[in-house]
C-alpha atoms as a PDB file:
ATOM      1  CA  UNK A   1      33.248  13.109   9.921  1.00  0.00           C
ATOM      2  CA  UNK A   2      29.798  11.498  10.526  1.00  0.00           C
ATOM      3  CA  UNK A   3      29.778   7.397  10.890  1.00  0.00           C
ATOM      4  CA  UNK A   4      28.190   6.057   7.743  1.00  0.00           C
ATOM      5  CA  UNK A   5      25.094   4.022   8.343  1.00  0.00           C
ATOM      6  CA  UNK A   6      25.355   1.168   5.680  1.00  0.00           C
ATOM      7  CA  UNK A   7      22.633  -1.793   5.317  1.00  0.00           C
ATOM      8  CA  UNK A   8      22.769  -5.452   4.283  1.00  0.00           C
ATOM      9  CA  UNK A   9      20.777  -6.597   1.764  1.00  0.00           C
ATOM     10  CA  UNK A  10      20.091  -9.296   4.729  1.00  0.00           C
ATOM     11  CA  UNK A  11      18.860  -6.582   7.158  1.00  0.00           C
ATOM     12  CA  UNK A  12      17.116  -4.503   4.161  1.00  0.00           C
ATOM     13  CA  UNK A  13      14.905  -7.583   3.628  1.00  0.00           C
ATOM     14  CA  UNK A  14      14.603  -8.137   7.207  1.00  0.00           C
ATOM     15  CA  UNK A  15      13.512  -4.231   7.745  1.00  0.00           C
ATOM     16  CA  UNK A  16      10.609  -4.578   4.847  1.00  0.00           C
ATOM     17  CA  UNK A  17       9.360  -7.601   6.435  1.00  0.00           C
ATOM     18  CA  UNK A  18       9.144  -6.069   9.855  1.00  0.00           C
ATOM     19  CA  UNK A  19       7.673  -2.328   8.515  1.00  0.00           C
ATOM     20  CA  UNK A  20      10.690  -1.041  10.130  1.00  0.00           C
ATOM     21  CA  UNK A  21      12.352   2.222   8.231  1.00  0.00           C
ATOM     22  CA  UNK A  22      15.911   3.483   7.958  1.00  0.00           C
ATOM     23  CA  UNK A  23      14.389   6.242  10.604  1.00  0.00           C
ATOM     24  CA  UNK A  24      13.371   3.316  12.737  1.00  0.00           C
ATOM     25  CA  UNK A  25      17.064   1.520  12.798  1.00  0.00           C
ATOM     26  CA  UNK A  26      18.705   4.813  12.533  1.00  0.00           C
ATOM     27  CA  UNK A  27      16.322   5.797  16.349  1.00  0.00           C
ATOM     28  CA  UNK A  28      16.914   2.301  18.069  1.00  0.00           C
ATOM     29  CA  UNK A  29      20.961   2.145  17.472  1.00  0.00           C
ATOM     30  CA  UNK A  30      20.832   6.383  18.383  1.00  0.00           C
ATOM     31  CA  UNK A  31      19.060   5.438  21.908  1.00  0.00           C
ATOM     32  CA  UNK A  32      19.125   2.146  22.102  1.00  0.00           C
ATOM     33  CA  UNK A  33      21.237  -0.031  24.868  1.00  0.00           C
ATOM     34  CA  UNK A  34      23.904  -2.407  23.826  1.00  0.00           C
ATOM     35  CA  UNK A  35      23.200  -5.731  25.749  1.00  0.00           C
ATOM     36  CA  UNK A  36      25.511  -8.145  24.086  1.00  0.00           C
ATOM     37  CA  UNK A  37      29.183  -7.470  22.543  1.00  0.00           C
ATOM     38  CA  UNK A  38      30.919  -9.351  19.743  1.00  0.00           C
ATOM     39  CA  UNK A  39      34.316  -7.842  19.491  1.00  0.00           C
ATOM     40  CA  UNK A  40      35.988 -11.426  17.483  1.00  0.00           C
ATOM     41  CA  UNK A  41      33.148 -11.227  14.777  1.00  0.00           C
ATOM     42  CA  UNK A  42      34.619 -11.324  11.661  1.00  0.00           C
ATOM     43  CA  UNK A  43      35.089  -9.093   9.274  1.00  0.00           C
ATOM     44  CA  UNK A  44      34.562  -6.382  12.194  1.00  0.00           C
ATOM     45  CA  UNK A  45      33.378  -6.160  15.838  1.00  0.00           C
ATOM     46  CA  UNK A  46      29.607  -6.090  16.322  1.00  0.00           C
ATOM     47  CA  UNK A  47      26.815  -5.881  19.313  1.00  0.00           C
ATOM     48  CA  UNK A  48      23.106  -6.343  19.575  1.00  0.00           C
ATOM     49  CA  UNK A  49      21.117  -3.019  20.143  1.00  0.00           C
ATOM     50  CA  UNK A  50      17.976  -3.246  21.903  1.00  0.00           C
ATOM     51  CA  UNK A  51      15.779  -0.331  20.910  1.00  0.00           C
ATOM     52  CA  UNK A  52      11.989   0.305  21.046  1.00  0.00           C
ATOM     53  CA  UNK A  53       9.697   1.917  18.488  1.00  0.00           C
ATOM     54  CA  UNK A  54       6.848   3.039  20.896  1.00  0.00           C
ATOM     55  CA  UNK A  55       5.829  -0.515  22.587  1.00  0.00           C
ATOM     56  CA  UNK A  56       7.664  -2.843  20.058  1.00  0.00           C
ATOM     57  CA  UNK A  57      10.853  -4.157  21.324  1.00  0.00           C
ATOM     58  CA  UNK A  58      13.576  -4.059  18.300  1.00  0.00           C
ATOM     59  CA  UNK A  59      16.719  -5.888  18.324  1.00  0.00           C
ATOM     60  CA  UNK A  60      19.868  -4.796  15.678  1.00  0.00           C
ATOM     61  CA  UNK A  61      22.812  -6.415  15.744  1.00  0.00           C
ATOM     62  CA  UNK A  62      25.347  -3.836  14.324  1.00  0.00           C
ATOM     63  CA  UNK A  63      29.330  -4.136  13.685  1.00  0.00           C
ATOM     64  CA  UNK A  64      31.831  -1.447  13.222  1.00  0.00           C
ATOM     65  CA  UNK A  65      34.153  -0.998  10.389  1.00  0.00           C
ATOM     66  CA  UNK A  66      36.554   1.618  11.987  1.00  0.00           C
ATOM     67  CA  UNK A  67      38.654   2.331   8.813  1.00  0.00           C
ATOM     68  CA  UNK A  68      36.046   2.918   6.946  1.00  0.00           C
ATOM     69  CA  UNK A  69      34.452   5.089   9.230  1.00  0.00           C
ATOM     70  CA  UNK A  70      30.431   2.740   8.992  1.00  0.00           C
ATOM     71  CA  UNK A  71      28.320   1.420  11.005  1.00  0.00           C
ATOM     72  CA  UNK A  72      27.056  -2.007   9.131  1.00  0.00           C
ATOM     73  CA  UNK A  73      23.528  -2.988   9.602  1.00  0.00           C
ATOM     74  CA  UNK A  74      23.983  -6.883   9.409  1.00  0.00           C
ATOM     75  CA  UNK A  75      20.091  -7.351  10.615  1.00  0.00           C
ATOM     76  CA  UNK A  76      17.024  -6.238  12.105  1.00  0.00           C
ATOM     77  CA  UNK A  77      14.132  -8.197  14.235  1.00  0.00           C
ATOM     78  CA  UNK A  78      11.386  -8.128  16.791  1.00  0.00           C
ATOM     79  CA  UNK A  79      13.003 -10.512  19.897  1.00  0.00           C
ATOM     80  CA  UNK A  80      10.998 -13.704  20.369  1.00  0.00           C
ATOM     81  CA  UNK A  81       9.184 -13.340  23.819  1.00  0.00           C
ATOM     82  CA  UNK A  82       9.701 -17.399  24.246  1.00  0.00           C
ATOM     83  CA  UNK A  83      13.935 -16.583  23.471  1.00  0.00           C
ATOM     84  CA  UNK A  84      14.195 -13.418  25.826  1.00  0.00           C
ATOM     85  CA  UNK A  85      13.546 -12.086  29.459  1.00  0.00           C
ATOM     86  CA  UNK A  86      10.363  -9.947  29.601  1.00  0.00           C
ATOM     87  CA  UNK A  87      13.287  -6.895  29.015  1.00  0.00           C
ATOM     88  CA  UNK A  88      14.224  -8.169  26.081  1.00  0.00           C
ATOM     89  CA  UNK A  89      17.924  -7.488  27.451  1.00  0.00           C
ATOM     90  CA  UNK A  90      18.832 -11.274  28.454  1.00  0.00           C
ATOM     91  CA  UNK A  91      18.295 -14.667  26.723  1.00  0.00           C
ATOM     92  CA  UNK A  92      16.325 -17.113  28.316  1.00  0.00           C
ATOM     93  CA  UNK A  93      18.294 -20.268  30.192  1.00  0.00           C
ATOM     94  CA  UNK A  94      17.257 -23.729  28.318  1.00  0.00           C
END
């Protein structure tokens, strides 16, 4: 059986905001790299995809409800340059 692809309202807003499609999210988690994990988030283990959509950088942050067989977008945005390394893959030190 396929993994479900379900979306927040949160990440549905966030999506239309950002002109980014379910084709979009559905491409960047498909190719993207995991750079962070999150395995005690609550109610199920997420990470942060890094994907691009020809030169715009895309971060995801997914989690995993294994029962249920779904992948749940909990939201979608472009990473802040002034946050991030120039690869997007690592936060900046403060």
């Amino acid at each position: 059986m396929a993994t479900k692809l379900v979306f927040s309202v949160h990440a549905l807003g966030r999506m239309f905001e950002r002109q980014l499609g379910v084709e979009d999210v559905e491409a960047v988690i498909e190719s993207g790299e995991t750079i962070e994990d999150y395995p005690n988030d609550k109610p199920y283990p997420s990470r942060l995809v890094l994907g691009w959509r020809g030169a715009r950088p895309v971060h995801i942050v997914v989690a995993h409800n294994l029962s249920d067989n779904e992948l749940i977008v909990i939201t979608v945005y472009e990473p802040d340059p002034g946050l991030w390394e120039a690869d997007f893959t690592r936060r900046r030190r403060t």
